[in-house]
N, C-alpha and C. Protein backbone atom coordinates (compact mmCIF):
# COMPACT_ATOMS: atom_id res chain seq x y z
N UNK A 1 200.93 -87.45 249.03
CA UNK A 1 201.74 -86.89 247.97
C UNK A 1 201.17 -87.30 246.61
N UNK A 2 201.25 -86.53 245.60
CA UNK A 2 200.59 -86.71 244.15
C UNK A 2 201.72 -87.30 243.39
N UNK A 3 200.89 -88.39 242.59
CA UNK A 3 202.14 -88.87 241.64
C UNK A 3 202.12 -88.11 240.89
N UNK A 4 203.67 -88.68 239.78
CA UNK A 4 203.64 -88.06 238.57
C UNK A 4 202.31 -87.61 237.63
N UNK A 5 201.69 -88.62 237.34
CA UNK A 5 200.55 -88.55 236.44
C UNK A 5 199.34 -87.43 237.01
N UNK A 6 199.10 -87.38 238.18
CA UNK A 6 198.22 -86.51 239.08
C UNK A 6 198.70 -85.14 238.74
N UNK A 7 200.30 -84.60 238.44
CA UNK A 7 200.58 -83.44 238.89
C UNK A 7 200.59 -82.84 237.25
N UNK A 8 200.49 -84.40 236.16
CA UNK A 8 200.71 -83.04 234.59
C UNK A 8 199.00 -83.06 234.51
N UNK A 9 198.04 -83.87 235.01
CA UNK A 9 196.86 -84.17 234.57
C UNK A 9 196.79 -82.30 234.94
N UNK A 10 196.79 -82.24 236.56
CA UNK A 10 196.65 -81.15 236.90
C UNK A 10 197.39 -79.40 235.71
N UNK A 11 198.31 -79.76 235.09
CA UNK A 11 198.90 -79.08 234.80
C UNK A 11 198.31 -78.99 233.20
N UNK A 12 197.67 -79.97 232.57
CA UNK A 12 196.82 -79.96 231.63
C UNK A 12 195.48 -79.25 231.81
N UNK A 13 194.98 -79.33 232.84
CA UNK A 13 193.86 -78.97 233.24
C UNK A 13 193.86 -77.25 233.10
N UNK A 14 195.15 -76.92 233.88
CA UNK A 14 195.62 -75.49 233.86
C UNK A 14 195.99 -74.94 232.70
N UNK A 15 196.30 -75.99 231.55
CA UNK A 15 196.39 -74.87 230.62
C UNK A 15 195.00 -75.14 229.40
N UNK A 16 194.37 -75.88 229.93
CA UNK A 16 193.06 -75.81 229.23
C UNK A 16 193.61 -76.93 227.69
N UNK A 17 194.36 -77.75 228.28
CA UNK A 17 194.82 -78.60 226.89
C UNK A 17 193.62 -80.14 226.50
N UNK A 18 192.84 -80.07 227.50
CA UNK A 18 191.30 -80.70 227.44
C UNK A 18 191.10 -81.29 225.93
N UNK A 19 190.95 -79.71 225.14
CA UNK A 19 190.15 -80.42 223.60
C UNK A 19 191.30 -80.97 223.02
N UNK A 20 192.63 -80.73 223.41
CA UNK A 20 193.61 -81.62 222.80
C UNK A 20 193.46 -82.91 222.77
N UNK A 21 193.27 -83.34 224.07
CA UNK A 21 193.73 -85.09 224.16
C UNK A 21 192.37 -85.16 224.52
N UNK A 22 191.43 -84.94 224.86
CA UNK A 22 189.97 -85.59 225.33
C UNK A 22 189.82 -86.61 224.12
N UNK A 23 189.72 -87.92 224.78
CA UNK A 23 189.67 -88.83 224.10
C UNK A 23 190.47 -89.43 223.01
N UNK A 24 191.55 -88.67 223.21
CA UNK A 24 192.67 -88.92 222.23
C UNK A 24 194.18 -89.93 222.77
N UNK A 25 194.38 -89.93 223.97
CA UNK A 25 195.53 -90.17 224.33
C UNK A 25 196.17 -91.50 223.70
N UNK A 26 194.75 -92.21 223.29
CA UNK A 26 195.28 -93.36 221.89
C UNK A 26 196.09 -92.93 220.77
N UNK A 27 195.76 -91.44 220.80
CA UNK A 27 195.86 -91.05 218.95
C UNK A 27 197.34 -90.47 219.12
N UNK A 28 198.09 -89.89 218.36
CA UNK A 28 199.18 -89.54 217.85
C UNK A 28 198.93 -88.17 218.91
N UNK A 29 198.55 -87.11 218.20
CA UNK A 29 198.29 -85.89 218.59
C UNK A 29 198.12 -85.82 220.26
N UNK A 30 197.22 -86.44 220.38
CA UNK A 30 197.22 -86.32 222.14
C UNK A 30 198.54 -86.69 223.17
N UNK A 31 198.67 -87.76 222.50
CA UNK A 31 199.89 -88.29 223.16
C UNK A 31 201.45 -87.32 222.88
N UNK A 32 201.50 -86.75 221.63
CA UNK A 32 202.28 -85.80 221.62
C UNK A 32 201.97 -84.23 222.93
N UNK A 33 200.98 -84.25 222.69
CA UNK A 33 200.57 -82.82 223.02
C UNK A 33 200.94 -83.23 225.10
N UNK A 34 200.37 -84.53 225.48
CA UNK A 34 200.79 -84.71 226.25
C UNK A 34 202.64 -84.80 227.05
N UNK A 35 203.36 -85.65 226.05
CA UNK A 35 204.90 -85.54 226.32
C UNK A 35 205.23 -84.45 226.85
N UNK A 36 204.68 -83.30 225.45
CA UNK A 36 205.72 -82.12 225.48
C UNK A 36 205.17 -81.23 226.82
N UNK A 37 203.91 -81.12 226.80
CA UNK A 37 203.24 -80.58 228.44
C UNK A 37 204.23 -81.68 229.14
N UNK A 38 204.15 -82.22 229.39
CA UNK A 38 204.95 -82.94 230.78
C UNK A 38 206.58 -82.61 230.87
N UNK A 39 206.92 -82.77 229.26
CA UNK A 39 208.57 -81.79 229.43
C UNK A 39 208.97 -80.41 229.54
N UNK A 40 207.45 -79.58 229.10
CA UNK A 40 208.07 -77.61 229.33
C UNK A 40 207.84 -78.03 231.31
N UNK A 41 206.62 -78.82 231.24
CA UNK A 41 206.36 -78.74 232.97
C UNK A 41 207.61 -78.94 233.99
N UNK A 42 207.79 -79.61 233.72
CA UNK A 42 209.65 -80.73 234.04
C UNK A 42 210.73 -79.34 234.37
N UNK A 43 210.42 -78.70 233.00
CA UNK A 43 211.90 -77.67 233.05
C UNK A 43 211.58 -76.56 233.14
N UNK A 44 209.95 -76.04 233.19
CA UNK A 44 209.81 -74.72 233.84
C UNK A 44 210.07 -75.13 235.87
N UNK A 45 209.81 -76.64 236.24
CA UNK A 45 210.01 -76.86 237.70
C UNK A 45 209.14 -77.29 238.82
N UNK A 46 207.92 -77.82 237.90
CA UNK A 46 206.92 -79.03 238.50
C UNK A 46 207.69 -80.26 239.10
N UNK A 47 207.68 -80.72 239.54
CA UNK A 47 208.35 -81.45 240.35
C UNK A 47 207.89 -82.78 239.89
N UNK A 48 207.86 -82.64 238.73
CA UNK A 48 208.05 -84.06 237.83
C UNK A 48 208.97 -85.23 237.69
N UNK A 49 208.88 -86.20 237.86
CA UNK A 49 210.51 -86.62 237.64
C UNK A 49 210.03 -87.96 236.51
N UNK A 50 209.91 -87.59 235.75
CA UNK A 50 209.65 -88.30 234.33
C UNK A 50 211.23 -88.48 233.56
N UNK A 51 211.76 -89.27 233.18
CA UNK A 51 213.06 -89.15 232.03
C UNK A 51 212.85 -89.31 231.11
N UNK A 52 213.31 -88.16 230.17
CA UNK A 52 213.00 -87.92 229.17
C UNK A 52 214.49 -87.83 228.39
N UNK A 53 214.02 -88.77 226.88
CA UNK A 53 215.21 -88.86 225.95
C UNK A 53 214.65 -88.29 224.74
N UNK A 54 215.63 -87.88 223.67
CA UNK A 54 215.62 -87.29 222.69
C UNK A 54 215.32 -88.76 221.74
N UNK A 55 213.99 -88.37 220.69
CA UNK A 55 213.01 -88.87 220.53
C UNK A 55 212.77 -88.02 218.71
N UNK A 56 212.44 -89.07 218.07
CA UNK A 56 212.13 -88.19 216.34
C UNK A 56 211.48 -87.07 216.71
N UNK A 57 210.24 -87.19 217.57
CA UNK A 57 209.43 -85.63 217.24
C UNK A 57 209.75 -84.81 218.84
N UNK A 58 210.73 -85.01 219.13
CA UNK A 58 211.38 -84.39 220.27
C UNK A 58 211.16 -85.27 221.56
N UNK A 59 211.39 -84.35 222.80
CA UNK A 59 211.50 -85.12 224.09
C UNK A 59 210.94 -86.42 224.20
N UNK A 60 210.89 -87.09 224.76
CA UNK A 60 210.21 -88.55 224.81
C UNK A 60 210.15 -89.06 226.24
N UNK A 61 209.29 -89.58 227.33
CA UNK A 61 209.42 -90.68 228.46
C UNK A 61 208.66 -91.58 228.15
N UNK A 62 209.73 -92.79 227.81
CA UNK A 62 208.65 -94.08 227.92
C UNK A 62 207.90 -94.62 229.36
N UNK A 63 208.07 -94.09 230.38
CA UNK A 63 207.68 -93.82 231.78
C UNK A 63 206.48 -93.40 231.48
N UNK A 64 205.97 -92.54 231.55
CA UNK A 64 205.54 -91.36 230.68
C UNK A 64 204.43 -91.71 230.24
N UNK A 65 204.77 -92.47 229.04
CA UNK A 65 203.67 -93.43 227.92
C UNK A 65 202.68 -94.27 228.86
N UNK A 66 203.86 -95.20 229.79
CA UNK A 66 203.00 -96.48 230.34
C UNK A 66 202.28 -95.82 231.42
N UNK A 67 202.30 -94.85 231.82
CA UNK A 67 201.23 -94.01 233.07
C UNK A 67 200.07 -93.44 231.78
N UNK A 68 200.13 -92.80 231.00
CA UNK A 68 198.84 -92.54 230.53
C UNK A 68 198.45 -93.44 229.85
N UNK A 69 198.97 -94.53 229.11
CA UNK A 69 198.07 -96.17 228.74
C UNK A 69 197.56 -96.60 230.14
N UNK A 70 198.14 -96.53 231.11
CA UNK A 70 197.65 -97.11 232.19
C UNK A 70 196.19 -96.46 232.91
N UNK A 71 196.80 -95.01 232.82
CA UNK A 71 194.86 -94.10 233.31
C UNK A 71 194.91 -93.73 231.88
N UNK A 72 194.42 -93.70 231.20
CA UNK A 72 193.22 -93.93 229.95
C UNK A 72 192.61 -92.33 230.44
N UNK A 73 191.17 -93.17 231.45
CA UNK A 73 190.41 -92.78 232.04
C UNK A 73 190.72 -91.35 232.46
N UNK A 74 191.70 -91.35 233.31
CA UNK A 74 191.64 -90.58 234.39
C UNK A 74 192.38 -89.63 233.88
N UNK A 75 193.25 -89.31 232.58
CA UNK A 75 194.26 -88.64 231.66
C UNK A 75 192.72 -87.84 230.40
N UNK A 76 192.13 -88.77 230.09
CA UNK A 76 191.10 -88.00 229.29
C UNK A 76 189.67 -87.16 229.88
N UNK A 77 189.76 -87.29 231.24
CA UNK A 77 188.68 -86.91 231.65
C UNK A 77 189.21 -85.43 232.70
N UNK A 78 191.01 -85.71 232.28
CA UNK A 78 191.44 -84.88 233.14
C UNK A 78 191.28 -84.59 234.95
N UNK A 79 190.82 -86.10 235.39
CA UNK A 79 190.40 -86.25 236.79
C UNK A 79 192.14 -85.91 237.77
N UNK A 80 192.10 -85.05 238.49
CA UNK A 80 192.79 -84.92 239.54
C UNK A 80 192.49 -84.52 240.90
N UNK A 81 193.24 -84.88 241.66
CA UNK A 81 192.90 -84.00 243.24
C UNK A 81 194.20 -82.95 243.54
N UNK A 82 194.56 -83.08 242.82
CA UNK A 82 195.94 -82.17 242.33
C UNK A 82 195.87 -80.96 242.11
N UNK A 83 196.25 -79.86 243.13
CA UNK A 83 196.23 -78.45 242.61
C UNK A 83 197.52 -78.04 242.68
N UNK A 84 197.54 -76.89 241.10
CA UNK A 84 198.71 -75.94 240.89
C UNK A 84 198.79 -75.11 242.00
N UNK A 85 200.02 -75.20 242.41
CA UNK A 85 199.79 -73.56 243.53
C UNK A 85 200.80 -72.66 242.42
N UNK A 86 200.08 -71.74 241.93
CA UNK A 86 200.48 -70.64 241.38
C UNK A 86 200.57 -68.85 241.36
């Protein structure tokens, strides 16, 4: 089974959000661009289970945060074994 982090990497991958965060997930922008992909993902019905609270620049999981500080790596290089079935 794919964790959380495996299934938005995948879901980043699918929407081609790459030049967003490549190498960014330190920076402001990436890490935003990341949240909000992981919250439309959440409530269009990826089977995410991230919690998410209302946050200054909207949705927020501090869950969330500590999985992509944690893969760095594997969040900027967009590495998954994770496929969308769409």
């Amino acid at each position: 089974m794919s964790s959380n982090i495996d299934k938005l990497i995948a879901g980043l991958k699918y929407l081609e959000i790459n030049s967003k965060i490549k190498d960014k997930v330190k920076d402001y922008r990436g890490r935003f661009y990341t949240q909000k992909t992981a919250f439309l993902a959440q409530a269009l019905g990826i089977d995410i289970t991230y919690p998410f609270t209302p946050y200054v620049s909207g949705s927020y999981s501090h869950q969330l945060a500590c999985d992509y500080y944690t893969n760095v790596e594997q969040v900027e290089s967009l590495n998954t074994n994770h496929e969308l079935i769409t």
